[in-house]
PDB file of N, CA and C in Angstrom:
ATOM      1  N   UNK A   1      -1.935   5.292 -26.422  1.00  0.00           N
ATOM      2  CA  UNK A   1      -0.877   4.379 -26.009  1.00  0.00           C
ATOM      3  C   UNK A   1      -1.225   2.988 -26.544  1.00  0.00           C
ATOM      4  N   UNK A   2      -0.115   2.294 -27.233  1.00  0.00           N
ATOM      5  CA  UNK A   2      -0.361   1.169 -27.328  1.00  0.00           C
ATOM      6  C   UNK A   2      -1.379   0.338 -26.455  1.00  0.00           C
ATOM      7  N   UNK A   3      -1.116  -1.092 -27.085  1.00  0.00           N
ATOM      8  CA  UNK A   3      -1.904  -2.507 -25.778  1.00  0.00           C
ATOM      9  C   UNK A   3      -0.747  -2.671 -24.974  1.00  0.00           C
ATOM     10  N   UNK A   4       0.598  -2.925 -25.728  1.00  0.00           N
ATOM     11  CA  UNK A   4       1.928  -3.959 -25.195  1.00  0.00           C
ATOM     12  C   UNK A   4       2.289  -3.067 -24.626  1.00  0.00           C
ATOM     13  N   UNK A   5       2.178  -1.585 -24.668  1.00  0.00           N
ATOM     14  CA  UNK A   5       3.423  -0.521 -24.018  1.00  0.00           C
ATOM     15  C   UNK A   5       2.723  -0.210 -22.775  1.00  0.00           C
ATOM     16  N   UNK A   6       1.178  -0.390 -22.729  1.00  0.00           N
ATOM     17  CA  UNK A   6       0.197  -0.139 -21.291  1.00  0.00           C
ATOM     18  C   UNK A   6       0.515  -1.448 -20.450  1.00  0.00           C
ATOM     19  N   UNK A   7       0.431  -2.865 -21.124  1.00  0.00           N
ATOM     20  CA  UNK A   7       0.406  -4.013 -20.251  1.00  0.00           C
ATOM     21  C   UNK A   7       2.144  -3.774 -19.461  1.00  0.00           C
ATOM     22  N   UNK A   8       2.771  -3.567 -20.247  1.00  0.00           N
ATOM     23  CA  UNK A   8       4.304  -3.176 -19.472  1.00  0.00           C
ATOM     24  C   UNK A   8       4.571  -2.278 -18.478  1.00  0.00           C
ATOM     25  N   UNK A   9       4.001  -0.696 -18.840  1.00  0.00           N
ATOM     26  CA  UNK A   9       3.665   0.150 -17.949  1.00  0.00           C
ATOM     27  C   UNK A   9       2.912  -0.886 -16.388  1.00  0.00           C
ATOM     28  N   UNK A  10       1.568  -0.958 -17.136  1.00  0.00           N
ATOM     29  CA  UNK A  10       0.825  -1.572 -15.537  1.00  0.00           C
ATOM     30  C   UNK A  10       1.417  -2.855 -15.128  1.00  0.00           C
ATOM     31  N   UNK A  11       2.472  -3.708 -15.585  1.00  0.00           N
ATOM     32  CA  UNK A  11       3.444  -4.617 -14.662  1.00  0.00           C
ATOM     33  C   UNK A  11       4.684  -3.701 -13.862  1.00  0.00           C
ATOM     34  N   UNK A  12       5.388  -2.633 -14.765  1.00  0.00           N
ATOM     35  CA  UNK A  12       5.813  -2.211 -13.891  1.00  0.00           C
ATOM     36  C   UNK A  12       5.242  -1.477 -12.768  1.00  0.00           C
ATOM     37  N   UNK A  13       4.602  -1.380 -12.860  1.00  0.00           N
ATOM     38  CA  UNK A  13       3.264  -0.300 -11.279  1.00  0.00           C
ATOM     39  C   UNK A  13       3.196  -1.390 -10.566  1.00  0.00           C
ATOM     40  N   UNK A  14       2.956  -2.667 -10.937  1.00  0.00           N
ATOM     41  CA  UNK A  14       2.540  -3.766 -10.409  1.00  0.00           C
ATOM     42  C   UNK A  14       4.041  -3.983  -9.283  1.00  0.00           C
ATOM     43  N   UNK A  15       4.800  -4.297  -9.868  1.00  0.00           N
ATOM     44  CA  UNK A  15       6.312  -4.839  -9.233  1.00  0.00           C
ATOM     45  C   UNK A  15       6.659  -3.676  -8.523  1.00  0.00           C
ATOM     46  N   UNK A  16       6.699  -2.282  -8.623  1.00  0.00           N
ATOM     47  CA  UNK A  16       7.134  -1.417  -7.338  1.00  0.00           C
ATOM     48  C   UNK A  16       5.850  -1.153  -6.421  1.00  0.00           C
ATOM     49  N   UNK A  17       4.488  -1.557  -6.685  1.00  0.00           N
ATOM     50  CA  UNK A  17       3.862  -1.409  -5.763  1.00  0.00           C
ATOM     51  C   UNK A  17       4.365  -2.916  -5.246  1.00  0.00           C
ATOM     52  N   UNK A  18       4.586  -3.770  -5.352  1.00  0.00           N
ATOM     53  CA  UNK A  18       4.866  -5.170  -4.498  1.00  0.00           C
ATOM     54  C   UNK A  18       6.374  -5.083  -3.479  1.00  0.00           C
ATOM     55  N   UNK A  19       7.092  -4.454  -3.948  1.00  0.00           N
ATOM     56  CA  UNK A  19       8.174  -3.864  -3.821  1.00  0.00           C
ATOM     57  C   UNK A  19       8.228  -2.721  -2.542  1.00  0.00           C
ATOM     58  N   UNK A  20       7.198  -1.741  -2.759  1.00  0.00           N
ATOM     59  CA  UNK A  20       7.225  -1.206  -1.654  1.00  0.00           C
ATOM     60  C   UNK A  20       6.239  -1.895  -0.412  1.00  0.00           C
ATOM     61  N   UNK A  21       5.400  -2.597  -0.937  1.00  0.00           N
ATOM     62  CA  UNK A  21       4.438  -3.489   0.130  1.00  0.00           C
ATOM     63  C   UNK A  21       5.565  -4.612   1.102  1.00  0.00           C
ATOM     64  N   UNK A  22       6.751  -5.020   0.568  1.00  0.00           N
ATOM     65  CA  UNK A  22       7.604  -5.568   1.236  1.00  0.00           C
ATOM     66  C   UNK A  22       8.376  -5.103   2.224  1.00  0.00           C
ATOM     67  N   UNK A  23       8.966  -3.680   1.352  1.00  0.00           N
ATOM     68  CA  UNK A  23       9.266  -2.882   2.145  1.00  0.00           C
ATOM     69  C   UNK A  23       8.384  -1.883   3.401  1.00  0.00           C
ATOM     70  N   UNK A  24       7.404  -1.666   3.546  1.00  0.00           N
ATOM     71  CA  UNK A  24       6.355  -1.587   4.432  1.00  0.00           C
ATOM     72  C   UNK A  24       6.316  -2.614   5.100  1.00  0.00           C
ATOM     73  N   UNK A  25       6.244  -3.783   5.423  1.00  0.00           N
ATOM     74  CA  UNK A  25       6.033  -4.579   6.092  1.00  0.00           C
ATOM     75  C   UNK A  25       7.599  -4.894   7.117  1.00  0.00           C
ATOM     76  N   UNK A  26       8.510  -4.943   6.340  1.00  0.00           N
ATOM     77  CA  UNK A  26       9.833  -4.792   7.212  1.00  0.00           C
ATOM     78  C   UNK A  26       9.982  -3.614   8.300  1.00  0.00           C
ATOM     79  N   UNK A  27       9.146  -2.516   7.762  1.00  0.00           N
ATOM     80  CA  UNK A  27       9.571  -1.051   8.653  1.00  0.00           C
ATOM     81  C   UNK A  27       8.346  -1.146   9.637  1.00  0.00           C
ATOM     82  N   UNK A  28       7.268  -2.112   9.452  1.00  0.00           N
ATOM     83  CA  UNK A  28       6.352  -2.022  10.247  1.00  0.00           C
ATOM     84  C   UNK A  28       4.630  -1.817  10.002  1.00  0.00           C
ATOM     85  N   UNK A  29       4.504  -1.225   9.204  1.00  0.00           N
ATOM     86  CA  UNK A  29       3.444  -1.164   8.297  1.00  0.00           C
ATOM     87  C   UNK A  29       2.204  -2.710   7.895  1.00  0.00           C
ATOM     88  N   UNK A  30       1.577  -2.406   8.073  1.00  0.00           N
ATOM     89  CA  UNK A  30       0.449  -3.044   7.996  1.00  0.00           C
ATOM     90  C   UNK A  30       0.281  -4.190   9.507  1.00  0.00           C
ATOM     91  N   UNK A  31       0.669  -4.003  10.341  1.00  0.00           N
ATOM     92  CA  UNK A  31       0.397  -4.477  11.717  1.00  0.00           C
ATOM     93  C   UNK A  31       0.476  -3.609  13.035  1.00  0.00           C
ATOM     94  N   UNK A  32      -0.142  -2.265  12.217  1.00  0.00           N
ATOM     95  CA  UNK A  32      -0.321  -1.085  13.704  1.00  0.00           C
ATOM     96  C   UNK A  32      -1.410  -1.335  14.470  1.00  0.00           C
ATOM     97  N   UNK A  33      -1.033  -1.016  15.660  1.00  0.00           N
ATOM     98  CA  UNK A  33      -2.394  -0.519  16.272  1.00  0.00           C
ATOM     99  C   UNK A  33      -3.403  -0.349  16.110  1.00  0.00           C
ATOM    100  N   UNK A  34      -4.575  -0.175  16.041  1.00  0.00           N
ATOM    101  CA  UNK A  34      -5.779   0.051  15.078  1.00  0.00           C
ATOM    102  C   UNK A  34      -6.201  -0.578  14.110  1.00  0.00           C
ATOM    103  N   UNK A  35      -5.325  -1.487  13.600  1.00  0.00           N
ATOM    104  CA  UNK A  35      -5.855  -2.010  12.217  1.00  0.00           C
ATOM    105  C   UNK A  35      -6.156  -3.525  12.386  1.00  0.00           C
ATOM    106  N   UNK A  36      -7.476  -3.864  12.309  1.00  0.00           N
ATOM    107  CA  UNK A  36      -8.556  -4.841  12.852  1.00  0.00           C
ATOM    108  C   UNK A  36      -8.512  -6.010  11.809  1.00  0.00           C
ATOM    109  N   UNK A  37      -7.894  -6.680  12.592  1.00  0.00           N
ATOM    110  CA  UNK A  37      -8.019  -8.453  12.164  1.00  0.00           C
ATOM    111  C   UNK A  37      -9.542  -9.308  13.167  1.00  0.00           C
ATOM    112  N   UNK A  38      -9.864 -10.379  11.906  1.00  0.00           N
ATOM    113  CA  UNK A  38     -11.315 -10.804  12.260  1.00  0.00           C
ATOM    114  C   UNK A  38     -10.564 -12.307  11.789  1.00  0.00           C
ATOM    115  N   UNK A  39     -10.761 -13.045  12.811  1.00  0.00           N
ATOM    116  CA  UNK A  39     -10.396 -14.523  12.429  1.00  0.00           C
ATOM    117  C   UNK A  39     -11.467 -15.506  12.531  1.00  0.00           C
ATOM    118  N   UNK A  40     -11.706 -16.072  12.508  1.00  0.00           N
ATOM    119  CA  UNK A  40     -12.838 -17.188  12.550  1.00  0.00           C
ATOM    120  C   UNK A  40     -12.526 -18.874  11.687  1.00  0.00           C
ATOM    121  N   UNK A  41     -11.989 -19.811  11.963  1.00  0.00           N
ATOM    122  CA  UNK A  41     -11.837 -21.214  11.887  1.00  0.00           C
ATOM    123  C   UNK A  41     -10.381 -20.794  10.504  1.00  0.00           C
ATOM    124  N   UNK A  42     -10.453 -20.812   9.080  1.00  0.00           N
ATOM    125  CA  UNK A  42      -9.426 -20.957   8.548  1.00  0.00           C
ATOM    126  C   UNK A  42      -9.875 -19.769   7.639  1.00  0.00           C
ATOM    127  N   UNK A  43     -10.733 -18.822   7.909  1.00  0.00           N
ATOM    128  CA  UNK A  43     -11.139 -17.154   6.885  1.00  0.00           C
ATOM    129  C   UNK A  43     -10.391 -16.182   8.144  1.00  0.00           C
ATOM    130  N   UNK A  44      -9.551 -15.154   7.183  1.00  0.00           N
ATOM    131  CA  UNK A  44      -8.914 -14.375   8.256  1.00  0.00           C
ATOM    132  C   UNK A  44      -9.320 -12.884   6.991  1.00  0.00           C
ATOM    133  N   UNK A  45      -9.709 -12.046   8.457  1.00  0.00           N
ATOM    134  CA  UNK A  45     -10.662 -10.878   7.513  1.00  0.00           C
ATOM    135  C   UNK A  45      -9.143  -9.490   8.157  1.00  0.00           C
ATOM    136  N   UNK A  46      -8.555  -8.968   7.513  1.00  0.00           N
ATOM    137  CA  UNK A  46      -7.643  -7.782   7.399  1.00  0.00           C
ATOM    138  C   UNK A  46      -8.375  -6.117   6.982  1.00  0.00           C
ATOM    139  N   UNK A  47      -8.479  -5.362   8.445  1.00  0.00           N
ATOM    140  CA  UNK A  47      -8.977  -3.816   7.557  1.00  0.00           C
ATOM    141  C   UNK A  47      -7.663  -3.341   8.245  1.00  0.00           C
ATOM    142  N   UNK A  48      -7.027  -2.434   7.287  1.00  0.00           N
ATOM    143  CA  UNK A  48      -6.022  -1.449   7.796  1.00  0.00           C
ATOM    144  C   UNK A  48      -5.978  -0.380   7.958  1.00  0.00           C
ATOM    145  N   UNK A  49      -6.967   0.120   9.045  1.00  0.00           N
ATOM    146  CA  UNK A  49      -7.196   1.531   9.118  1.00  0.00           C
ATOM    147  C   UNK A  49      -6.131   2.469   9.139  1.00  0.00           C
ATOM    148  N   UNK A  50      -5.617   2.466  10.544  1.00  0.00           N
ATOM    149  CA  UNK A  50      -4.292   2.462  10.722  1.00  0.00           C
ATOM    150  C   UNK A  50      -3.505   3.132   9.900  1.00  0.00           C
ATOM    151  N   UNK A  51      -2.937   1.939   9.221  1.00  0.00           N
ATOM    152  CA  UNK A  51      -2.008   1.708   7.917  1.00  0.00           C
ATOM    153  C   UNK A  51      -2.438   2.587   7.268  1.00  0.00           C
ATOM    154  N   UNK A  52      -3.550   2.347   6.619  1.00  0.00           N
ATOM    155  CA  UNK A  52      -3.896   3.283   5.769  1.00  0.00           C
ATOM    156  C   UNK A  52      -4.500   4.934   5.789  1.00  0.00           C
ATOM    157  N   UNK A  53      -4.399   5.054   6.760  1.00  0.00           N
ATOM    158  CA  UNK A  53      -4.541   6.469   7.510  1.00  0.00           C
ATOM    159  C   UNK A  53      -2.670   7.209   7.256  1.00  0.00           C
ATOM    160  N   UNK A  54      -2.130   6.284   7.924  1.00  0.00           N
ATOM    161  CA  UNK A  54      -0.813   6.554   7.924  1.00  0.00           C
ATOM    162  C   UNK A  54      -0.202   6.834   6.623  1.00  0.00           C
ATOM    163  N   UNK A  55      -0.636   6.345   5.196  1.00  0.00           N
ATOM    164  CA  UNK A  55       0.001   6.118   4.105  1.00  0.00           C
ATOM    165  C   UNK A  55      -0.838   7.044   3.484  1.00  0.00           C
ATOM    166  N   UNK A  56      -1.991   7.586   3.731  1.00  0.00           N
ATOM    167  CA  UNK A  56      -2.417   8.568   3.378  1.00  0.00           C
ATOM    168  C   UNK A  56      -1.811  10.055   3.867  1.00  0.00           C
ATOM    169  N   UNK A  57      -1.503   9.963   4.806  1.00  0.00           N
ATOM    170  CA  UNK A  57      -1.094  11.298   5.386  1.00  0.00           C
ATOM    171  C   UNK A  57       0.866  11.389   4.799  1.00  0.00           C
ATOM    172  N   UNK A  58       1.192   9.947   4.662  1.00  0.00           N
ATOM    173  CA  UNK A  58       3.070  10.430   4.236  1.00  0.00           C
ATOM    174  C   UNK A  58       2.357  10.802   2.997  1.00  0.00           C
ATOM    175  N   UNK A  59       1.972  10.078   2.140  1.00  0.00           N
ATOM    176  CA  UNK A  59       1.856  10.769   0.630  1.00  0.00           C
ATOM    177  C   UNK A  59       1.134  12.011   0.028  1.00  0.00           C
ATOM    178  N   UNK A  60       0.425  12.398   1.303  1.00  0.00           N
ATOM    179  CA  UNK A  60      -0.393  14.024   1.249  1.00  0.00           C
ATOM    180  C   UNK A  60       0.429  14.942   1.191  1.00  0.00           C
ATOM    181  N   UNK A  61       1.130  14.280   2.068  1.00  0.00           N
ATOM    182  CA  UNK A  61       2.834  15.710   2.400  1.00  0.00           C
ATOM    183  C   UNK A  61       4.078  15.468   1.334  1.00  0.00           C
ATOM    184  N   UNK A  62       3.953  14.261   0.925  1.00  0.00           N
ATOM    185  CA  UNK A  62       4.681  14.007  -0.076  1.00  0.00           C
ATOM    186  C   UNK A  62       4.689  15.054  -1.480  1.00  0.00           C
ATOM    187  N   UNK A  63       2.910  14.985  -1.972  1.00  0.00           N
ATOM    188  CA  UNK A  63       2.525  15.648  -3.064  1.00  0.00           C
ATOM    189  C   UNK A  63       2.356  17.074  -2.111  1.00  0.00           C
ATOM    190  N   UNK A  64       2.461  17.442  -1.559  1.00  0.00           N
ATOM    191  CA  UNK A  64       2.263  19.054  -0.921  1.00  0.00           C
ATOM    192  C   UNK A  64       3.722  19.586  -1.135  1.00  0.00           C
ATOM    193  N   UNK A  65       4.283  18.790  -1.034  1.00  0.00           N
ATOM    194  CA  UNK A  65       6.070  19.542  -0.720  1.00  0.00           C
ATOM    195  C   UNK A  65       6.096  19.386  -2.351  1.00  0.00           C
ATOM    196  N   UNK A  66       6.094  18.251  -3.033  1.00  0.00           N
ATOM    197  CA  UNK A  66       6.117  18.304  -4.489  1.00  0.00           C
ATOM    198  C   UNK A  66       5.548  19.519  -5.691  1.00  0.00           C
ATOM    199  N   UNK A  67       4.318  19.601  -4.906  1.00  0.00           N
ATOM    200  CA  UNK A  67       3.959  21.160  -5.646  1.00  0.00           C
ATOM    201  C   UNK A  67       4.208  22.469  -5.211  1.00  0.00           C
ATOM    202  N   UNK A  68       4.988  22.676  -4.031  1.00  0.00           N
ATOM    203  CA  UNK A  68       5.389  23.998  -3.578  1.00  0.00           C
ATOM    204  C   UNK A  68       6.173  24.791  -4.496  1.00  0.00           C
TER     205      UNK A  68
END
């Protein structure tokens, strides 16, 4: 593969992963239960267990139904 046809490819990956990160955040996503914020004076520390437990398991079933 080209340089110019990969840098295009990985902007577009770039813009629908930003795209769906927006959309996740409207439906609820990335401020569940479980997922541990650490604050301290003006450093704010984000793990998304949670979240990312959750986004692991839609896209497991996602690619499971995809290869049936």
């Amino acid at each position: 593969m080209e340089l110019p046809r990969l840098l295009v490819v990985i902007g577009v990956i770039f813009i629908a992963v930003g795209l769906l990160w927006m959309l996740g955040e409207r439906i609820g996503l990335g401020r569940l239960p479980g997922d541990i914020v650490w604050e301290r004076g003006n450093v704010k520390v984000y793990f998304p267990i949670v979240t990312s437990i959750v986004i692991s398991v839609v896209l497991s079933l996602i690619l499971w139904l995809m290869n049936r």
